[in-house]
N, C-alpha and C. Protein backbone atom coordinates (compact mmCIF):
# COMPACT_ATOMS: atom_id res chain seq x y z
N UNK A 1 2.79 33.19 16.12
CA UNK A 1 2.36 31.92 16.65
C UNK A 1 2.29 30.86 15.55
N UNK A 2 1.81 31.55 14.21
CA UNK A 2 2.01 30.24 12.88
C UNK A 2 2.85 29.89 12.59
N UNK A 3 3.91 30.57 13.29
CA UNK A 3 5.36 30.45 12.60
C UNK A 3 6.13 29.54 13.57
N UNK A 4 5.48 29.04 15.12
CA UNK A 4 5.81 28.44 15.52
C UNK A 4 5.03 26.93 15.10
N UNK A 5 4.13 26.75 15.07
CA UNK A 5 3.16 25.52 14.62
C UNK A 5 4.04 25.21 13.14
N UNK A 6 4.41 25.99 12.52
CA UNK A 6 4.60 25.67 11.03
C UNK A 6 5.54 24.08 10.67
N UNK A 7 6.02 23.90 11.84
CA UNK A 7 7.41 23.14 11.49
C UNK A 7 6.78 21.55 12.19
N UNK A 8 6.07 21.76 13.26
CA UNK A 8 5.37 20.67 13.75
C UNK A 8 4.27 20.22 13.15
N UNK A 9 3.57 21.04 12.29
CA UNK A 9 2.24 20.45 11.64
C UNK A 9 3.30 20.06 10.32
N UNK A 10 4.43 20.39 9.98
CA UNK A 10 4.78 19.66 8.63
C UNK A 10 5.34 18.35 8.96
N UNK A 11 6.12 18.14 10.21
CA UNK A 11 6.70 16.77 10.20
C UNK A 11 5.36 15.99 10.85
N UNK A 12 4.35 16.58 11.80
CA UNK A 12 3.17 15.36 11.54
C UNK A 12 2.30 15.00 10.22
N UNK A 13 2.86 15.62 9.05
CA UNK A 13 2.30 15.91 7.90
C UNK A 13 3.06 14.83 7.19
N UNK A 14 4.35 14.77 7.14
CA UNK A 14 5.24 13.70 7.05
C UNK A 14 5.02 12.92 7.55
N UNK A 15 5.23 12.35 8.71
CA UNK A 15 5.16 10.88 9.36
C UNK A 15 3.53 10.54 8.97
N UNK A 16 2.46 11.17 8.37
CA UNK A 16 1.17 10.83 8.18
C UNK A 16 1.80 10.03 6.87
N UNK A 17 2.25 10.56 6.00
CA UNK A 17 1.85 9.72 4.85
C UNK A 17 3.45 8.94 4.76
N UNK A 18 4.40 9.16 5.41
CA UNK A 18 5.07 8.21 5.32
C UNK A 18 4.69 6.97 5.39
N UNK A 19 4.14 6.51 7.12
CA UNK A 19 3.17 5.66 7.26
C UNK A 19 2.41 5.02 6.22
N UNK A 20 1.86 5.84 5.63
CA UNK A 20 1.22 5.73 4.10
C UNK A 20 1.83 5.18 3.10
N UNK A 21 3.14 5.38 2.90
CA UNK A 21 4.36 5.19 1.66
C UNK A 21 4.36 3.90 2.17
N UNK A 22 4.95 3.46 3.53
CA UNK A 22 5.83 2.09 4.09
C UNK A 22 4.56 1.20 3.80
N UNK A 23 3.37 1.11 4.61
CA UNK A 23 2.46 0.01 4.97
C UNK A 23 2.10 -0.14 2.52
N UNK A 24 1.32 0.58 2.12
CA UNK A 24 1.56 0.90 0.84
C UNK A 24 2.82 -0.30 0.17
N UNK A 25 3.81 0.39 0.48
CA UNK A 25 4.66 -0.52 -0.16
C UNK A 25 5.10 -1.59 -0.02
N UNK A 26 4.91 -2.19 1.65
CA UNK A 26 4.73 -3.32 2.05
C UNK A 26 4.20 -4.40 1.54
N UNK A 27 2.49 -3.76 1.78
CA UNK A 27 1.65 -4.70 1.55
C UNK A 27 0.98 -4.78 0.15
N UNK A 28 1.64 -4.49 -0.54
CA UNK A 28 1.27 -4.03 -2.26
C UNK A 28 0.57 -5.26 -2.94
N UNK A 29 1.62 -6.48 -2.85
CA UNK A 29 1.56 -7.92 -3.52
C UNK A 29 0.31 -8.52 -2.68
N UNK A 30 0.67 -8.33 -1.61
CA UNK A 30 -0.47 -9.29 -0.98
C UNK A 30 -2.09 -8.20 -0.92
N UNK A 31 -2.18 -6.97 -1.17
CA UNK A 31 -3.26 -6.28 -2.10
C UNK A 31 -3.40 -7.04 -3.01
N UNK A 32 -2.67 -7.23 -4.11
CA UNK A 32 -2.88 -7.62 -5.29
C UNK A 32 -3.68 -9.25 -5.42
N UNK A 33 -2.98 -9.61 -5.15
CA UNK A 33 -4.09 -11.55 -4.67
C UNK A 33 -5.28 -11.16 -4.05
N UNK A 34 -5.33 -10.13 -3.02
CA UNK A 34 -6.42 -10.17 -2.50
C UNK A 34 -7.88 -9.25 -3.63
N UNK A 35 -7.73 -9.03 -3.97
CA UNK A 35 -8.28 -7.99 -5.05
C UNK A 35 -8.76 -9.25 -6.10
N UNK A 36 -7.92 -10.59 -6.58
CA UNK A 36 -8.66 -11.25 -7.34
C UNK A 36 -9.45 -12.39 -6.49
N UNK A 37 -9.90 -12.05 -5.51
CA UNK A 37 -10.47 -13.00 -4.80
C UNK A 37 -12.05 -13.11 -5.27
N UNK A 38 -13.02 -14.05 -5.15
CA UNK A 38 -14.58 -13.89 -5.75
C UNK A 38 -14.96 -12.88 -5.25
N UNK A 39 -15.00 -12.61 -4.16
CA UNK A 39 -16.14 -11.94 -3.15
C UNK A 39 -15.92 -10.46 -4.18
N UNK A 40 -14.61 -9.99 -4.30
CA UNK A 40 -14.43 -8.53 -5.44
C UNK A 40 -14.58 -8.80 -6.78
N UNK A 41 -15.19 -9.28 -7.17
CA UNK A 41 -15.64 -10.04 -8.26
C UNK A 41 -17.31 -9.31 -8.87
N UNK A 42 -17.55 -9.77 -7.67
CA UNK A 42 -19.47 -9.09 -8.04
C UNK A 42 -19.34 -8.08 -8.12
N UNK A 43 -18.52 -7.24 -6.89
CA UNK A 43 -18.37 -5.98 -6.90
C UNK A 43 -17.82 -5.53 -7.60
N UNK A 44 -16.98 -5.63 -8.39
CA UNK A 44 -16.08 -5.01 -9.38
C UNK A 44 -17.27 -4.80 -10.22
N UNK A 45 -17.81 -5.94 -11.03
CA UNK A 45 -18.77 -5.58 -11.97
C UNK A 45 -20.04 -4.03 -12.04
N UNK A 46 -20.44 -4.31 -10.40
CA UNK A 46 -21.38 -2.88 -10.09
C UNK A 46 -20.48 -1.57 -10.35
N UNK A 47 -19.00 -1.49 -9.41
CA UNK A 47 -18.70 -0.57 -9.72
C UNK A 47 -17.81 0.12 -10.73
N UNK A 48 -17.48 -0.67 -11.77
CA UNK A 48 -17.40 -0.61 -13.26
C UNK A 48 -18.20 0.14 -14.30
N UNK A 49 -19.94 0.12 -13.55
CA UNK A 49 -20.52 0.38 -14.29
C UNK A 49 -20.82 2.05 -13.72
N UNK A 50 -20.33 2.33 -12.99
CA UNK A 50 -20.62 3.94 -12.12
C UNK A 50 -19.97 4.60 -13.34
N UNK A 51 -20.62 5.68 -13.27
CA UNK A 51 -19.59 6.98 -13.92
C UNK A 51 -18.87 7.80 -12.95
N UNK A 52 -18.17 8.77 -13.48
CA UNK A 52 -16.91 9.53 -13.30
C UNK A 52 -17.52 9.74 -11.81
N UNK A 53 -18.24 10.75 -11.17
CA UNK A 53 -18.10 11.13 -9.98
C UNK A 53 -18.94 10.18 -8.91
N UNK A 54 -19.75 9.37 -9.33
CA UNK A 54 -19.99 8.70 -8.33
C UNK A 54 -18.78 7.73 -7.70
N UNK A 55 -18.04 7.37 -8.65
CA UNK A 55 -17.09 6.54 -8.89
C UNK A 55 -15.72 7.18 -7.80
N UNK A 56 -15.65 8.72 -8.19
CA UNK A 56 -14.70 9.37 -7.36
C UNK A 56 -15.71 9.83 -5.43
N UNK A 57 -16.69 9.61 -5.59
CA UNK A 57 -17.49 9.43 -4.32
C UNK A 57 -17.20 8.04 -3.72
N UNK A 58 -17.81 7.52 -4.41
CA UNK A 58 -17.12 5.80 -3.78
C UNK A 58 -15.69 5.37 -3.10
N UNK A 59 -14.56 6.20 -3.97
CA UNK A 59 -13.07 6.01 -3.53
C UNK A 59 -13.08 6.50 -2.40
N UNK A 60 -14.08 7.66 -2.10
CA UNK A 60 -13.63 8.90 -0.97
C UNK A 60 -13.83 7.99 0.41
N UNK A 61 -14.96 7.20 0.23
CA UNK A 61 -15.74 6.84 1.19
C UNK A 61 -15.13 5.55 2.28
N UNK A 62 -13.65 5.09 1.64
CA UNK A 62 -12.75 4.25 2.77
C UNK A 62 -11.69 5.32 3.46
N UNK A 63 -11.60 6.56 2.82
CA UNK A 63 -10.58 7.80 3.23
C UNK A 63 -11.46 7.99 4.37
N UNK A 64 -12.63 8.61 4.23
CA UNK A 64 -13.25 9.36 5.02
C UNK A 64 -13.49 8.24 6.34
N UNK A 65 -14.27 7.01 6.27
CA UNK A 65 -14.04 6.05 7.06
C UNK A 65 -13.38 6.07 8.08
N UNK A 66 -11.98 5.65 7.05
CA UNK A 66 -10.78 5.02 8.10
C UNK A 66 -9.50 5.74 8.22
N UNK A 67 -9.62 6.80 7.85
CA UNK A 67 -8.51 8.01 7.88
C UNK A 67 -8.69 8.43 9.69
N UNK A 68 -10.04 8.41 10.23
CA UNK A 68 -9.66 8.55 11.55
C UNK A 68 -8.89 7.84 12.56
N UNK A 69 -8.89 6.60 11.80
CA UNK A 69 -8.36 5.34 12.50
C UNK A 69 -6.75 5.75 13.15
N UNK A 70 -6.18 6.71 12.59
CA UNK A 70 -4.95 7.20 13.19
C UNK A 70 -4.73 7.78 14.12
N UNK A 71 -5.80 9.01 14.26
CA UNK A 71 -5.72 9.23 16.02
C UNK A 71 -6.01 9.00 16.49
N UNK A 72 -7.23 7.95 16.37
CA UNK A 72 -7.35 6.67 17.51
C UNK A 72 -6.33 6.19 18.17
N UNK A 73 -5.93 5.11 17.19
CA UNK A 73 -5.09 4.55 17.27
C UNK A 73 -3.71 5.11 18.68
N UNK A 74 -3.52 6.87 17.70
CA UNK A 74 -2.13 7.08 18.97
C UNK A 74 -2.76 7.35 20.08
N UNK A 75 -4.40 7.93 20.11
CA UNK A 75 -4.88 8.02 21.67
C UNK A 75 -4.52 6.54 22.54
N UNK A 76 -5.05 5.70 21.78
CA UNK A 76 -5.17 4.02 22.61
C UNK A 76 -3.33 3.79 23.09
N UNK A 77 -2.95 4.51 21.90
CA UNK A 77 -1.37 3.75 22.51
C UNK A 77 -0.50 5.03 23.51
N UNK A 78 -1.08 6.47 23.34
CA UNK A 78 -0.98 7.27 24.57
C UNK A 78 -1.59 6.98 25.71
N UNK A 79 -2.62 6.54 25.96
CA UNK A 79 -3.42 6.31 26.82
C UNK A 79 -2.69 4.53 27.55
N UNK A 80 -1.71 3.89 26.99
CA UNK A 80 -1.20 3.06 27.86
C UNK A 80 -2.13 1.82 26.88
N UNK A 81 -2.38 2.12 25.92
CA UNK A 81 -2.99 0.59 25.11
C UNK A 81 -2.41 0.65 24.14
N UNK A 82 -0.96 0.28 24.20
CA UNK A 82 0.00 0.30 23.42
C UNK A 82 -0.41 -0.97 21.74
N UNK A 83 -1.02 -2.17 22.80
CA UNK A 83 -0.97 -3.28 21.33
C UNK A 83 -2.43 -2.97 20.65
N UNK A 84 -3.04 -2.51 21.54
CA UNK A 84 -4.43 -2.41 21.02
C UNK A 84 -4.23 -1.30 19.91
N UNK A 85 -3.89 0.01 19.97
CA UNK A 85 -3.31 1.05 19.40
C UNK A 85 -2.45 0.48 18.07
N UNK A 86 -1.52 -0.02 18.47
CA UNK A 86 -0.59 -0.41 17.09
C UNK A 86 -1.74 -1.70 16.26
N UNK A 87 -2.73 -2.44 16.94
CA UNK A 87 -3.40 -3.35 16.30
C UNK A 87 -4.09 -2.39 15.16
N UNK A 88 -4.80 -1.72 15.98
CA UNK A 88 -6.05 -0.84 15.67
C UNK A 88 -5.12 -0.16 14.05
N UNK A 89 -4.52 0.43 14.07
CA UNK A 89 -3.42 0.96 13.51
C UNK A 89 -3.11 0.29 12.13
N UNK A 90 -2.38 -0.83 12.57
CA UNK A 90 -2.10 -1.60 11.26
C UNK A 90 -3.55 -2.37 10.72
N UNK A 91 -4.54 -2.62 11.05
CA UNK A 91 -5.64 -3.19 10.39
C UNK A 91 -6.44 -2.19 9.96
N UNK A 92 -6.51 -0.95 10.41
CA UNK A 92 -7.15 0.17 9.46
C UNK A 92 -6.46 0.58 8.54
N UNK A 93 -4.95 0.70 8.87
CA UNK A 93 -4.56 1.29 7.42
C UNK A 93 -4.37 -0.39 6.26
N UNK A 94 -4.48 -0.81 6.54
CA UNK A 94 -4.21 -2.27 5.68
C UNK A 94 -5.52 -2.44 4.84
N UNK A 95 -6.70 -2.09 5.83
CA UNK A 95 -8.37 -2.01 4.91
C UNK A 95 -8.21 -0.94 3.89
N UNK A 96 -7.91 0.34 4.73
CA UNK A 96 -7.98 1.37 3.68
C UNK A 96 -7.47 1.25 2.23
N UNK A 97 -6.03 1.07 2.49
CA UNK A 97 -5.29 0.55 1.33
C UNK A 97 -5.39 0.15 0.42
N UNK A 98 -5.72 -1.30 1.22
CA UNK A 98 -6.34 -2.36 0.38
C UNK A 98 -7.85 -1.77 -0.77
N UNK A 99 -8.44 -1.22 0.18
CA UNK A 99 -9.78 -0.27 -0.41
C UNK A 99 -9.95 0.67 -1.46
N UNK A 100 -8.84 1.39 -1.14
CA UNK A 100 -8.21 2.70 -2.13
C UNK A 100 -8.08 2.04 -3.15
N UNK A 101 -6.37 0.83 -3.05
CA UNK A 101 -5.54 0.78 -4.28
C UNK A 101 -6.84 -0.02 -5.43
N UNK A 102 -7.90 -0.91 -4.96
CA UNK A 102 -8.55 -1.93 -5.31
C UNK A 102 -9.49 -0.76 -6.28
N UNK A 103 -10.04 0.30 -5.43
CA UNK A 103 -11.10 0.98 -6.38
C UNK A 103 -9.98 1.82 -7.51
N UNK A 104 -9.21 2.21 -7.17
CA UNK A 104 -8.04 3.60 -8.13
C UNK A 104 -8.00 2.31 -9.14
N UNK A 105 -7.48 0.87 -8.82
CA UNK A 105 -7.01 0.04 -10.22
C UNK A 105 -8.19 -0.23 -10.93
N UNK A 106 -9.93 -0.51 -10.64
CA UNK A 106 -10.71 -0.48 -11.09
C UNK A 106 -11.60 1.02 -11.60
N UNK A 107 -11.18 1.80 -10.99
CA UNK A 107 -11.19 3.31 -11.75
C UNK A 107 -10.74 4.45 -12.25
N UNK A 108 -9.55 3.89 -12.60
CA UNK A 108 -8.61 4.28 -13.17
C UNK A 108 -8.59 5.43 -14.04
N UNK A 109 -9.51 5.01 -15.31
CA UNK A 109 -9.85 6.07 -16.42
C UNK A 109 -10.69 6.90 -15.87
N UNK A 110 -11.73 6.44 -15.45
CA UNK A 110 -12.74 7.38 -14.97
C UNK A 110 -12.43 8.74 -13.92
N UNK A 111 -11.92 8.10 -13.09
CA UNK A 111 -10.93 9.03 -11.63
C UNK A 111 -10.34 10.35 -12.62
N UNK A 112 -9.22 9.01 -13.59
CA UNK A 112 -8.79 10.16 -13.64
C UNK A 112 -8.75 11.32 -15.03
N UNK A 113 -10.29 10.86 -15.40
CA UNK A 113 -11.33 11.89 -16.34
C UNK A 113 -11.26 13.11 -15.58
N UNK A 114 -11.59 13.05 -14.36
CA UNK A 114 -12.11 14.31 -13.59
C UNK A 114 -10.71 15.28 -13.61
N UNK A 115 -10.90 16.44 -14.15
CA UNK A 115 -9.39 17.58 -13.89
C UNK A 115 -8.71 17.53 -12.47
N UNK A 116 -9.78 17.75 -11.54
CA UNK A 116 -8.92 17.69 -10.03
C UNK A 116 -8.25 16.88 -10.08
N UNK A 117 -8.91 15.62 -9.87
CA UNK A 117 -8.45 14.35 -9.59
C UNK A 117 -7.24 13.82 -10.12
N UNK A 118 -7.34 14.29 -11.33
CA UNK A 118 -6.09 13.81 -12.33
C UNK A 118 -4.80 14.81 -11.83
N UNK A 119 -5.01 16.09 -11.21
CA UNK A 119 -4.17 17.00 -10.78
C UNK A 119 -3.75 16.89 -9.38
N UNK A 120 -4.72 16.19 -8.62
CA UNK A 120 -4.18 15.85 -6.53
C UNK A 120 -3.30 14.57 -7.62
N UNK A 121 -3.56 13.47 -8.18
CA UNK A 121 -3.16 12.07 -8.56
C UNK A 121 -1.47 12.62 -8.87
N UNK A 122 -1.10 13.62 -9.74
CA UNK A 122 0.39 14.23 -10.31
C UNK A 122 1.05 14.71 -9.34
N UNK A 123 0.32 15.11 -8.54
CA UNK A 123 0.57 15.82 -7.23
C UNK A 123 1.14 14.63 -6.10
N UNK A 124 0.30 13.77 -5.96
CA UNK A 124 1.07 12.46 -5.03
C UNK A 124 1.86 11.78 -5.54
N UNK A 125 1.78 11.87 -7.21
CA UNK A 125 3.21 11.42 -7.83
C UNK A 125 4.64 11.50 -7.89
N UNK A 126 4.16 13.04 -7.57
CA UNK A 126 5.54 13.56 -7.74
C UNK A 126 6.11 13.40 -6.08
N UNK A 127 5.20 13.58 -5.36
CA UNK A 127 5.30 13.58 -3.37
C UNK A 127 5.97 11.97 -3.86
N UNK A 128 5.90 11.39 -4.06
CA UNK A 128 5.96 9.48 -3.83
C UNK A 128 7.70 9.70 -4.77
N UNK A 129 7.80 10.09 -5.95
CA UNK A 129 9.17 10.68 -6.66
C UNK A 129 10.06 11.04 -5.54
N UNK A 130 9.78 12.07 -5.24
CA UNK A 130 10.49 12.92 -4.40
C UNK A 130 10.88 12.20 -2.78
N UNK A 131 9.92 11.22 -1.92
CA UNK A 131 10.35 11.25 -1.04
C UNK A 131 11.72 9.07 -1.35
N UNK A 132 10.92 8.73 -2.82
CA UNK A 132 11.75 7.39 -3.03
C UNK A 132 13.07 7.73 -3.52
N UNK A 133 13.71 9.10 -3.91
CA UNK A 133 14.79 9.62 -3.90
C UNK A 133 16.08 10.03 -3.14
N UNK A 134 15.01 10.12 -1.95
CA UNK A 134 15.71 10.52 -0.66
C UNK A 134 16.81 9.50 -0.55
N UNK A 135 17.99 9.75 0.36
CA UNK A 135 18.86 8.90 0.33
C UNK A 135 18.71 7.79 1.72
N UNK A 136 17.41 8.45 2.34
CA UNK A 136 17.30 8.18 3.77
C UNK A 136 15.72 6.92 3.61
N UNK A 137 15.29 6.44 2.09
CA UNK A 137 14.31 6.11 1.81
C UNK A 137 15.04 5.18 1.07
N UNK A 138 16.22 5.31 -0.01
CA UNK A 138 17.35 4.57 -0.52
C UNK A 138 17.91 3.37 0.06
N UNK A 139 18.30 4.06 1.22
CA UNK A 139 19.11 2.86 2.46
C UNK A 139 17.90 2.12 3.25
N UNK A 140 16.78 1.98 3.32
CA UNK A 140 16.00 1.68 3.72
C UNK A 140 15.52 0.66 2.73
N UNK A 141 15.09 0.79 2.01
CA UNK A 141 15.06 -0.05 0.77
C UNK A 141 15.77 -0.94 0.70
N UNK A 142 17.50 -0.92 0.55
CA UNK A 142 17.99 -1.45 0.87
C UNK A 142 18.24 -2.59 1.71
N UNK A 143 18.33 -2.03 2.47
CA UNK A 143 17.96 -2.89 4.21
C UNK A 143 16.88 -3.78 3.92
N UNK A 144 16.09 -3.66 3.30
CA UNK A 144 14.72 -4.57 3.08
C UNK A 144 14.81 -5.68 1.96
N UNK A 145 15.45 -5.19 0.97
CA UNK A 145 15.51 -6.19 -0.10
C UNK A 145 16.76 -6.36 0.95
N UNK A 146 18.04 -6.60 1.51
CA UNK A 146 18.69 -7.93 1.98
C UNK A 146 18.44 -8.84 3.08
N UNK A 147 17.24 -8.09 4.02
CA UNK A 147 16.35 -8.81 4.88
C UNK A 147 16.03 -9.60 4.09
N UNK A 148 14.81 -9.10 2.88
CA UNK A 148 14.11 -10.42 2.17
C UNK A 148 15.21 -11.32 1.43
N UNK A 149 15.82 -11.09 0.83
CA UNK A 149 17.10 -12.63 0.54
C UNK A 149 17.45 -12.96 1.69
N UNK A 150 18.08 -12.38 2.88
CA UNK A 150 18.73 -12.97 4.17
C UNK A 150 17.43 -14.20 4.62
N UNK A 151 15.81 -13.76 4.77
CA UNK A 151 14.41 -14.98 5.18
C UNK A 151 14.39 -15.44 4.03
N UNK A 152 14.69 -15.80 2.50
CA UNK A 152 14.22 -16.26 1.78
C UNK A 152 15.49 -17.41 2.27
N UNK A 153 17.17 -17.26 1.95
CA UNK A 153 17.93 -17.80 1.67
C UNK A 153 17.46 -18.98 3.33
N UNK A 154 17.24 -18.50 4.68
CA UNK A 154 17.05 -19.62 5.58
C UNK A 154 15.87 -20.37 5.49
N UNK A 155 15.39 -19.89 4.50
CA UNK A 155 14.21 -20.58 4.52
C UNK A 155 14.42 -21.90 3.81
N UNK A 156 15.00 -21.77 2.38
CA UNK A 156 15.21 -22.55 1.78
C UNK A 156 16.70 -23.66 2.55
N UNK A 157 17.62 -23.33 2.86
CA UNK A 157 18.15 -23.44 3.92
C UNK A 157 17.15 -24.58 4.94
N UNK A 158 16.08 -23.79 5.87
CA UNK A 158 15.43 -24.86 6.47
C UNK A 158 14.95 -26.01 5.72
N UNK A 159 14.19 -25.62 4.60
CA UNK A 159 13.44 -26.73 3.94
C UNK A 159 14.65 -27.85 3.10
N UNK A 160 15.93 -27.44 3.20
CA UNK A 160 16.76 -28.51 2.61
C UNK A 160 17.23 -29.14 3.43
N UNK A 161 17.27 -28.76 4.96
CA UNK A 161 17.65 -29.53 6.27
C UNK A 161 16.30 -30.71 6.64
N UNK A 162 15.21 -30.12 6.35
CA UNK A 162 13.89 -30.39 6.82
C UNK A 162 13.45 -31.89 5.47
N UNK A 163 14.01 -31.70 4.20
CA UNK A 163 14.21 -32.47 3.38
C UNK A 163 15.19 -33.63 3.38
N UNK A 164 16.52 -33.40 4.10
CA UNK A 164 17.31 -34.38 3.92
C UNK A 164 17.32 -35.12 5.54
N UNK A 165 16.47 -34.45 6.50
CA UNK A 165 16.30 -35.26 7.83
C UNK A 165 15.48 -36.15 7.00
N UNK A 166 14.17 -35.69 6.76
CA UNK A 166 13.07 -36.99 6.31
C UNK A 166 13.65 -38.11 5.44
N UNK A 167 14.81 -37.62 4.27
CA UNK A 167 15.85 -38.84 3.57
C UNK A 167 16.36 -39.70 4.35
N UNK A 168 16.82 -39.48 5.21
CA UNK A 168 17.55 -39.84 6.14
C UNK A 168 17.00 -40.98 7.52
N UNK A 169 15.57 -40.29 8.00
CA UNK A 169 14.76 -40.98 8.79
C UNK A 169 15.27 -42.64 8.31
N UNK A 170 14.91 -43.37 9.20
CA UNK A 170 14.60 -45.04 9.43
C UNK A 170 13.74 -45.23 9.22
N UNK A 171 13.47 -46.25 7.96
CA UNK A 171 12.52 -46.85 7.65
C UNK A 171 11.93 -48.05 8.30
């Protein structure tokens, strides 16, 4: 019977942190601005001053949170609440994220003082190696950086149409 489960608990094991990889790599930059905003400011200072395991308690505590937020999420959108589901979805994993990457860049040394920690951390390194290798993660990539020149190039495009109407207007 394990040997039948084996193959379905690995590709929901996959599409878990794929999910994880895409939204992650998405929303990386716009993490990053948000992280120097005031309000993480005070806070940074308090939790700067934690040591090693409270510090790795603190990180745990947006996992544990909002890690459920996923089977929510596919209940609401099995259950026929398709936008509510995909809402629910993308704004929990976007907090988490945001939550994680914000405490790991402010605890950096400390985290990864601890032996485990420093050993799951090599461990998702090499998982993140291994799946940006793929050739099926390659072409995807792809596809994305010529999306982003294809909206950058109309954009600029609009704003030089949008520039030479207003030249142009009657004074």
């Amino acid at each position: 019977m394990s040997r039948m489960f084996k193959p379905f608990v690995f590709l929901i094991a996959a599409i878990y942190f794929l999910v994880d990889a895409v939204f992650f790599t998405l929303f990386k930059p716009v993490f990053r601005r948000l992280a120097n905003c005031w309000v993480f400011k005070r806070v940074r200072a308090w939790i700067e001053s934690l040591r090693p395991y409270p510090a790795l308690a603190l990180f745990l505590v947006p996992v544990i949170l909002l890690e459920p937020v996923k089977p929510l999420a596919a209940y609401l959108t099995a259950t026929g609440h398709i936008g509510r589901g995909f809402a629910l979805l993308i704004v929990g994993e976007l907090l988490k994220l945001l939550l994680i990457e914000w405490l790991f860049c402010v605890n950096r040394d400390k985290l990864m003082s601890i032996p485990a920690f420093a050993w799951c951390h090599d461990r998702f390194c090499q998982g993140q190696d291994w799946v940006a290798s793929l050739p099926a993660w390659q072409l995807v990539r792809g596809w994305s950086f010529n999306a982003k020149c294809a909206v950058q190039r109309h954009a600029l495009e609009f704003k030089a149409a949008q520039k030479r109407k207003l030249l142009s207007w009657p004074s």
